[in-house]
Protein backbone atom coordinates (compact mmCIF):
# COMPACT_ATOMS: atom_id res chain seq x y z
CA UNK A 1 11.75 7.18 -10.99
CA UNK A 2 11.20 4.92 -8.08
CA UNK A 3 10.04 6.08 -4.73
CA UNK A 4 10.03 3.62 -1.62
CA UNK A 5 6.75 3.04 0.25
CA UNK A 6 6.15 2.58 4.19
CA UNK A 7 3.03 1.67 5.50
CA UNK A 8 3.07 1.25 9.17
CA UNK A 9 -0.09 0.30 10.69
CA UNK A 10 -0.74 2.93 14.23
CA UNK A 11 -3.55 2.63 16.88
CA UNK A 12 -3.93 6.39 17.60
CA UNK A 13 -3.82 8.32 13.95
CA UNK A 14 -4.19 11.78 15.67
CA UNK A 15 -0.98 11.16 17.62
CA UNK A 16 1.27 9.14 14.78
CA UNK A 17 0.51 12.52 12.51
CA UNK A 18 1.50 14.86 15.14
CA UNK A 19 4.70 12.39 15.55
CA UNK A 20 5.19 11.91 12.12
CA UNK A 21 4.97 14.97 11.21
CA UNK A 22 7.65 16.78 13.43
CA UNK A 23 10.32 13.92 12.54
CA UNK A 24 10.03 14.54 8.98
CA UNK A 25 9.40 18.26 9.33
CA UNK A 26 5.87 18.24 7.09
CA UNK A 27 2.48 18.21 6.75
CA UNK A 28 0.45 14.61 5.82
CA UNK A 29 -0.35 15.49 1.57
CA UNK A 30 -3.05 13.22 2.50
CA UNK A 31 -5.22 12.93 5.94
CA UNK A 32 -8.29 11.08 5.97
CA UNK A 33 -10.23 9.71 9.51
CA UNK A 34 -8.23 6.42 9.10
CA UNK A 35 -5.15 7.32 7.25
CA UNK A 36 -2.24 9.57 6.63
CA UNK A 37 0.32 9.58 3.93
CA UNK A 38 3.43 11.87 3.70
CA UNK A 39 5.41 12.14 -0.20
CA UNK A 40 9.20 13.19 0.88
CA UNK A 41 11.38 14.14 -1.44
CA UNK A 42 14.40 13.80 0.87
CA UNK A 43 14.65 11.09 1.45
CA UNK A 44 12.00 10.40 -1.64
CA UNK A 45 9.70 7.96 0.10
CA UNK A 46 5.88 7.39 0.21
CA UNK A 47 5.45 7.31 3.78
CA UNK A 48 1.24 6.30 5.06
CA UNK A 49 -0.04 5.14 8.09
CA UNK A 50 -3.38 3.82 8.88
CA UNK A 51 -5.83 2.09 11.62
CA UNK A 52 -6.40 -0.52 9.50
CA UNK A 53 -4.49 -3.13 10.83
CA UNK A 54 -4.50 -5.82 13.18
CA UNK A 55 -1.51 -4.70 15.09
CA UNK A 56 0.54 -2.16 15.12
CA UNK A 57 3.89 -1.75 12.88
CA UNK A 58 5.07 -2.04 10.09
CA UNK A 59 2.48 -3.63 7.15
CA UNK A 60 4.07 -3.53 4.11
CA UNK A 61 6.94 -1.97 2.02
CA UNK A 62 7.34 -1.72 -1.53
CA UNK A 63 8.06 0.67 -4.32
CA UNK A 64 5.75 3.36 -5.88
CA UNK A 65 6.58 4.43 -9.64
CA UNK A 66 6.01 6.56 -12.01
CA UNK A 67 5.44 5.18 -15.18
CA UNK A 68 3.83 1.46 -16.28
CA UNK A 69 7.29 0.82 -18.22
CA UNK A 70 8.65 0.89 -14.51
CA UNK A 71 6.20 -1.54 -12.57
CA UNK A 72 6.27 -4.29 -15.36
CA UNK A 73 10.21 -4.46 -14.69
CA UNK A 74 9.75 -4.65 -11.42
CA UNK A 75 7.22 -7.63 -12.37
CA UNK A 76 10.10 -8.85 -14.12
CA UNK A 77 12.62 -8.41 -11.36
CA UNK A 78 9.90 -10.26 -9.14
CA UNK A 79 9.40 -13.22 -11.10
CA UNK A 80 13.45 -13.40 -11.93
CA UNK A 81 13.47 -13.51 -8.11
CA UNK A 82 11.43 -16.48 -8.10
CA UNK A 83 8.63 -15.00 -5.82
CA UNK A 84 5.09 -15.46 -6.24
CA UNK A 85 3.77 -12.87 -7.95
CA UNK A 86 -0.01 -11.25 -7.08
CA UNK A 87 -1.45 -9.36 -9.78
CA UNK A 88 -4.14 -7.44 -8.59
CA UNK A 89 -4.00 -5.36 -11.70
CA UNK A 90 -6.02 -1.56 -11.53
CA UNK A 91 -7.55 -1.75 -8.09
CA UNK A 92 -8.33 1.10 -5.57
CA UNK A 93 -6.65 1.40 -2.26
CA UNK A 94 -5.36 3.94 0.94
CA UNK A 95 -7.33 6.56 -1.16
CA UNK A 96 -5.68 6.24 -4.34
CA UNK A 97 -6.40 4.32 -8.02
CA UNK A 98 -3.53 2.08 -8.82
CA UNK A 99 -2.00 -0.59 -10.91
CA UNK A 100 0.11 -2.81 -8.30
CA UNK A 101 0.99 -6.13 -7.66
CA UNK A 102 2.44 -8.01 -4.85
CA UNK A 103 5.28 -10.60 -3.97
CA UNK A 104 5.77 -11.39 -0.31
CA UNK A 105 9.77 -11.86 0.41
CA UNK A 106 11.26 -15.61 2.22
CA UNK A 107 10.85 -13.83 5.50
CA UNK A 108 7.01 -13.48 4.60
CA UNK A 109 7.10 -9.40 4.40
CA UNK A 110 4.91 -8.25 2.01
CA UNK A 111 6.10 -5.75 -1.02
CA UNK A 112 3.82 -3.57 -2.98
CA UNK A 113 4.74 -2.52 -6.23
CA UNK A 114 2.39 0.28 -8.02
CA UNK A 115 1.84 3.12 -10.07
CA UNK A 116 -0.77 5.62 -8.88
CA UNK A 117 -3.36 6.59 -11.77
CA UNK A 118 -5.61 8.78 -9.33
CA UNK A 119 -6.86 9.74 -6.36
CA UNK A 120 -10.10 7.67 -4.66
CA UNK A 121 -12.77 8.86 -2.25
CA UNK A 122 -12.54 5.37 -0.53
CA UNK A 123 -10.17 3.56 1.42
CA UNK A 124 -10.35 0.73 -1.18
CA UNK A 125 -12.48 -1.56 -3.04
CA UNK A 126 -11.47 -3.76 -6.02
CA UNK A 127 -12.77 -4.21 -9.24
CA UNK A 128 -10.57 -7.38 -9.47
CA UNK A 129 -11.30 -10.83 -8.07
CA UNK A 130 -8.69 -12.43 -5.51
CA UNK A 131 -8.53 -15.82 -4.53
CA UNK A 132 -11.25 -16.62 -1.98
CA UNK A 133 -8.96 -16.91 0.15
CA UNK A 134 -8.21 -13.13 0.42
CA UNK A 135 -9.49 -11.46 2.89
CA UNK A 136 -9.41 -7.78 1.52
CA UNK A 137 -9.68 -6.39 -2.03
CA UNK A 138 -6.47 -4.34 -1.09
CA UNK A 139 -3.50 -3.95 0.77
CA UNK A 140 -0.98 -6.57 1.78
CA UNK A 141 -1.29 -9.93 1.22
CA UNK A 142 -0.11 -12.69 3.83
CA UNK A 143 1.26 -15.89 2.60
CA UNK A 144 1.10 -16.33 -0.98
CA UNK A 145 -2.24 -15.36 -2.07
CA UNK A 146 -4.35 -13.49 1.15
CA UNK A 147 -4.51 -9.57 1.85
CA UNK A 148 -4.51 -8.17 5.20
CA UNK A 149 -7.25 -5.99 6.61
CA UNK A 150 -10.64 -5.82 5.08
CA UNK A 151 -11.46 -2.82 2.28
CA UNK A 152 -14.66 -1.35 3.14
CA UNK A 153 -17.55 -2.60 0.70
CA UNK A 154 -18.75 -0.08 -1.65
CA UNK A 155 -21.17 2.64 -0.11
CA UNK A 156 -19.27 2.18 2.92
CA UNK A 157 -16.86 4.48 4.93
């Protein structure tokens, strides 16, 4: 089962969890010094915020899974679109080990597609190579091949 995924980029984290979490009526399942992330069931959507970004607003959206059969047909569904696909393959990021590639839509939003395998003490490092021109090791990319805001290097946070 697919669940839709928000990440919205916020300058004050104490106050965007004290907003967020009165409009959808519960507590972050994950709160870290830079991030938040609320898993709703009604509507089912992986909701996270973070200080991570350049500016504020919406980052990304994409779709979270549950199972690998599930984000290869979305890889399908991807290509089939004709979009650029980013494989970034098992890669840690907002906290969490994934599998998750990207595709960024004609209007230049980027779309995450992954399946969680874990939780992460980090904000995100990669144990894949992007293009050099990526800036991060995770999170969205811009343009074709490039990810947004820097991933801390390992032994840092």
């Amino acid at each position: 089962m697919k669940r839709f995924h928000v990440h919205v980029h916020v300058e004050d984290l104490a106050a965007s969890v004290a907003f967020y979490t009165k409009l959808f009526a519960a507590e972050p399942a994950r709160i870290e010094t830079d991030y938040a992330k609320w898993m709703l069931d009604d509507p089912r959507v992986n909701f996270a915020i973070s200080t991570r970004g350049t500016k504020a607003g919406v980052d990304h959206l994409g779709f979270q899974v549950d199972h690998a059969d599930e984000l290869a047909e979305l890889a399908q569904r991807a290509q089939a679109a004709d979009m650029a696909l980013l494989d970034q393959g098992e890669t840690t990021c907002c906290y969490a080990r994934s599998d998750k590639h990207w595709i960024v839509d004609p209007q230049g939003i980027a779309w995450e597609h992954f399946h969680s395998l874990g939780s992460a003490l980090v904000y995100g490092e990669s144990n894949r190579q992007l293009p050099a021109s990526s800036a991060a090791a995770c999170c969205a990319p811009r343009g074709n091949t490039s990810c947004a805001a820097a991933a801390p290097a390992a032994g840092e946070q």
